[in-house]
C-alpha atoms as a PDB file:
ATOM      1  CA  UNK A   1      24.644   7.629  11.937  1.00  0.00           C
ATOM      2  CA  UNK A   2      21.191   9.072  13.140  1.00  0.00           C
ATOM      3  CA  UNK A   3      19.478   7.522  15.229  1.00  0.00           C
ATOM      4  CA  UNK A   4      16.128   6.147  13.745  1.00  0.00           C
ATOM      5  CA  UNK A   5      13.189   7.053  17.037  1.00  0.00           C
ATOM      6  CA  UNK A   6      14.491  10.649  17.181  1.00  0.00           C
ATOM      7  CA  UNK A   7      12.868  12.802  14.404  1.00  0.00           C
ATOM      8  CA  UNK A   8       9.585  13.537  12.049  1.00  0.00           C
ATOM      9  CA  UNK A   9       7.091  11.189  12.352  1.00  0.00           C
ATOM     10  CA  UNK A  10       6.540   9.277   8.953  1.00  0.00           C
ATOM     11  CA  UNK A  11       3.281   8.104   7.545  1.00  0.00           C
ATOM     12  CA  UNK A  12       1.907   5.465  10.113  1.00  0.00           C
ATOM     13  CA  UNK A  13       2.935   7.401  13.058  1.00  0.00           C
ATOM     14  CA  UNK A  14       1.436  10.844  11.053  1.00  0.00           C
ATOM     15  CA  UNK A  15      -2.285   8.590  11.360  1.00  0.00           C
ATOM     16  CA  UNK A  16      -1.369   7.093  14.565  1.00  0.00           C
ATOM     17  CA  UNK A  17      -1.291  10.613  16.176  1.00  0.00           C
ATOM     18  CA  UNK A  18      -4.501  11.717  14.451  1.00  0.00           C
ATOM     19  CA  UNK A  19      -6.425   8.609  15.528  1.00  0.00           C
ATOM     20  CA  UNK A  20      -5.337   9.499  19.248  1.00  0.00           C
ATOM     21  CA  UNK A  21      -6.330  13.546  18.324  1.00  0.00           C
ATOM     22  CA  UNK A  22      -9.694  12.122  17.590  1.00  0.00           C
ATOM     23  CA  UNK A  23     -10.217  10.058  20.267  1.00  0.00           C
ATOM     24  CA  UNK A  24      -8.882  12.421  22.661  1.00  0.00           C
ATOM     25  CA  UNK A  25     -11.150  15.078  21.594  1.00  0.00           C
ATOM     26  CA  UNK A  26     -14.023  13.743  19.405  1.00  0.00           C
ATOM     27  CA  UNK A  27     -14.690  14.155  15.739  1.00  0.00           C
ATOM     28  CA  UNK A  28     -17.165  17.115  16.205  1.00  0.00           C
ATOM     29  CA  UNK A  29     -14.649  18.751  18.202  1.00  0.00           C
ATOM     30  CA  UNK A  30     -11.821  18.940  15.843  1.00  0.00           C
ATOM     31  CA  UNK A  31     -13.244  21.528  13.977  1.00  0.00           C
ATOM     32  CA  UNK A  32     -13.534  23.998  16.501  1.00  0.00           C
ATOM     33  CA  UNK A  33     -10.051  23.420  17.836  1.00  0.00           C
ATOM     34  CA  UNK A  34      -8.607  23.939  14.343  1.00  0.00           C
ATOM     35  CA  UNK A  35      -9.932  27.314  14.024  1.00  0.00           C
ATOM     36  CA  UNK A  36      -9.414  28.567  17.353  1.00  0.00           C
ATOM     37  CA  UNK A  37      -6.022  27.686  16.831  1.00  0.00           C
ATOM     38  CA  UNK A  38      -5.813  29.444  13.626  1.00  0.00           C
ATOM     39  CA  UNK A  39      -7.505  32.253  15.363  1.00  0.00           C
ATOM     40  CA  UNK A  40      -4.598  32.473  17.981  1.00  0.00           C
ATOM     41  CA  UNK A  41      -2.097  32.382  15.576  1.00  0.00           C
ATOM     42  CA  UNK A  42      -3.578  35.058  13.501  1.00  0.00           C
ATOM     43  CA  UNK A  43      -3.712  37.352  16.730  1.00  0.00           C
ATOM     44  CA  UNK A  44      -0.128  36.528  18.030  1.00  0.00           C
ATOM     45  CA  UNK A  45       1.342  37.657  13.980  1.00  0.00           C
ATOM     46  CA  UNK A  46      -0.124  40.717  14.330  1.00  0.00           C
ATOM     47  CA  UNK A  47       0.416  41.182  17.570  1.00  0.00           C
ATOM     48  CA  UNK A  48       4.328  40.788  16.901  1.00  0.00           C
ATOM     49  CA  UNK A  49       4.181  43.154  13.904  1.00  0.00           C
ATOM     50  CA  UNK A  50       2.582  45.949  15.721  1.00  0.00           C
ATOM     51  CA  UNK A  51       5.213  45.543  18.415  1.00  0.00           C
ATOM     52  CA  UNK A  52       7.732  45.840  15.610  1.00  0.00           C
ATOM     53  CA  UNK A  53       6.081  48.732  14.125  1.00  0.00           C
ATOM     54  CA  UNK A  54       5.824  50.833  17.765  1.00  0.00           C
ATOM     55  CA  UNK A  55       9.442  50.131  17.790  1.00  0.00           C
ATOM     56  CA  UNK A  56       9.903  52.019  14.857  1.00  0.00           C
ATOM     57  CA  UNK A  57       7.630  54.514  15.867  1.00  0.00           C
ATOM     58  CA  UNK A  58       9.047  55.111  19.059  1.00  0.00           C
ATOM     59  CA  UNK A  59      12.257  56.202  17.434  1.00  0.00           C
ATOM     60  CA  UNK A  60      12.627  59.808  18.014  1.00  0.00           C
ATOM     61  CA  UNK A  61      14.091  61.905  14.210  1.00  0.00           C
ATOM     62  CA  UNK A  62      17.456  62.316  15.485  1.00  0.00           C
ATOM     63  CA  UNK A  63      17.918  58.331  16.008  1.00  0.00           C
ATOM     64  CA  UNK A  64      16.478  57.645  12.203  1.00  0.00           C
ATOM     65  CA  UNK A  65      18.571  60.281  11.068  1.00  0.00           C
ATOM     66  CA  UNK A  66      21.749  58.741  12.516  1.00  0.00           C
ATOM     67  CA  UNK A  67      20.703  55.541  11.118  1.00  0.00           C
ATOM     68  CA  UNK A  68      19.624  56.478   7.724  1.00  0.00           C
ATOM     69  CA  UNK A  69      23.400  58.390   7.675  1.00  0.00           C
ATOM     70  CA  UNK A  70      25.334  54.888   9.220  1.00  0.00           C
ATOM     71  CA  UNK A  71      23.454  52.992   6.755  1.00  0.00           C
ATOM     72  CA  UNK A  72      24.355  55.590   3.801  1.00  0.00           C
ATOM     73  CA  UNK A  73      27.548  55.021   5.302  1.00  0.00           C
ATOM     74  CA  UNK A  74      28.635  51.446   5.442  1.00  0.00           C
ATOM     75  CA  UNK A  75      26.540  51.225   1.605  1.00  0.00           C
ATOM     76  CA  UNK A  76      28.920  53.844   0.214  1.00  0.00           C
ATOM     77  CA  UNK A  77      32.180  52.233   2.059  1.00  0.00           C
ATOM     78  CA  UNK A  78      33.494  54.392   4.364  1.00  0.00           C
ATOM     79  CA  UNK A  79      32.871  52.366   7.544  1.00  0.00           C
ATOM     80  CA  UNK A  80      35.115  49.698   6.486  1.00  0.00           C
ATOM     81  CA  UNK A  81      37.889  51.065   8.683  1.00  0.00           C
ATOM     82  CA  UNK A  82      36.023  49.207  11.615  1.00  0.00           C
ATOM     83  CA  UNK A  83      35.811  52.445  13.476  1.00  0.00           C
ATOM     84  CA  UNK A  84      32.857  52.987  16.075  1.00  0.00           C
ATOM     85  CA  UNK A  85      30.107  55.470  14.840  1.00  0.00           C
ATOM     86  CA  UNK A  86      28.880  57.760  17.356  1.00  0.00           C
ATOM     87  CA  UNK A  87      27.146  60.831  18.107  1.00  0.00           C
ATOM     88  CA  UNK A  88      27.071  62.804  20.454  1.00  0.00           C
ATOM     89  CA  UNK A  89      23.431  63.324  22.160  1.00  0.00           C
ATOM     90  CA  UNK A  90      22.369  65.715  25.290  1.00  0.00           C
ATOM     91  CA  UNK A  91      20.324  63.177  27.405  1.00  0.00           C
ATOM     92  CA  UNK A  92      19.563  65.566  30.415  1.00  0.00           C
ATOM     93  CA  UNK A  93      16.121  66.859  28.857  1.00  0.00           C
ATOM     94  CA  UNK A  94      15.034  63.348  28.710  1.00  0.00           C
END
């Protein structure tokens, strides 16, 4: 059995929590807040992707090609045997 105070607020406590918003911050206020806050989210999404995508940039050929060929790999089969793919790479030019 779940206990009944611990979740989602329902409908009375959903206008309960507005009527405090508003009198925390004021009616003329709310708009503001709303889009500022939709402006921060909109900068933190694409500031995540373009972290994603400079990790995919930052990949150097050698390490796509050994990915695109472990990925051709296990799609074909042949790395069910549970064996460890590796390659052998000459780090001392790094």
């Amino acid at each position: 059995m779940t206990n009944p105070l611990i979740g989602m607020p329902q409908g009375l406590e959903w206008l309960v929590i507005l009527a405090i918003v508003v009198l925390v911050f004021g009616a003329a206020k709310l708009p503001d807040l709303a889009r500022s806050s939709g402006q921060a989210l909109r900068i933190f999404k694409t500031e995540t992707k373009s972290l994603r995508d400079d990790d995919d940039d930052a990949k150097t050929p050698e390490q796509r090609e050994i990915e695109a060929r472990n990925e051709a790999q296990r799609e074909v089969g042949h790395d069910a045997s549970g064996e460890v793919l590796r390659e052998r790479r000459d780090d001392t030019t790094a």
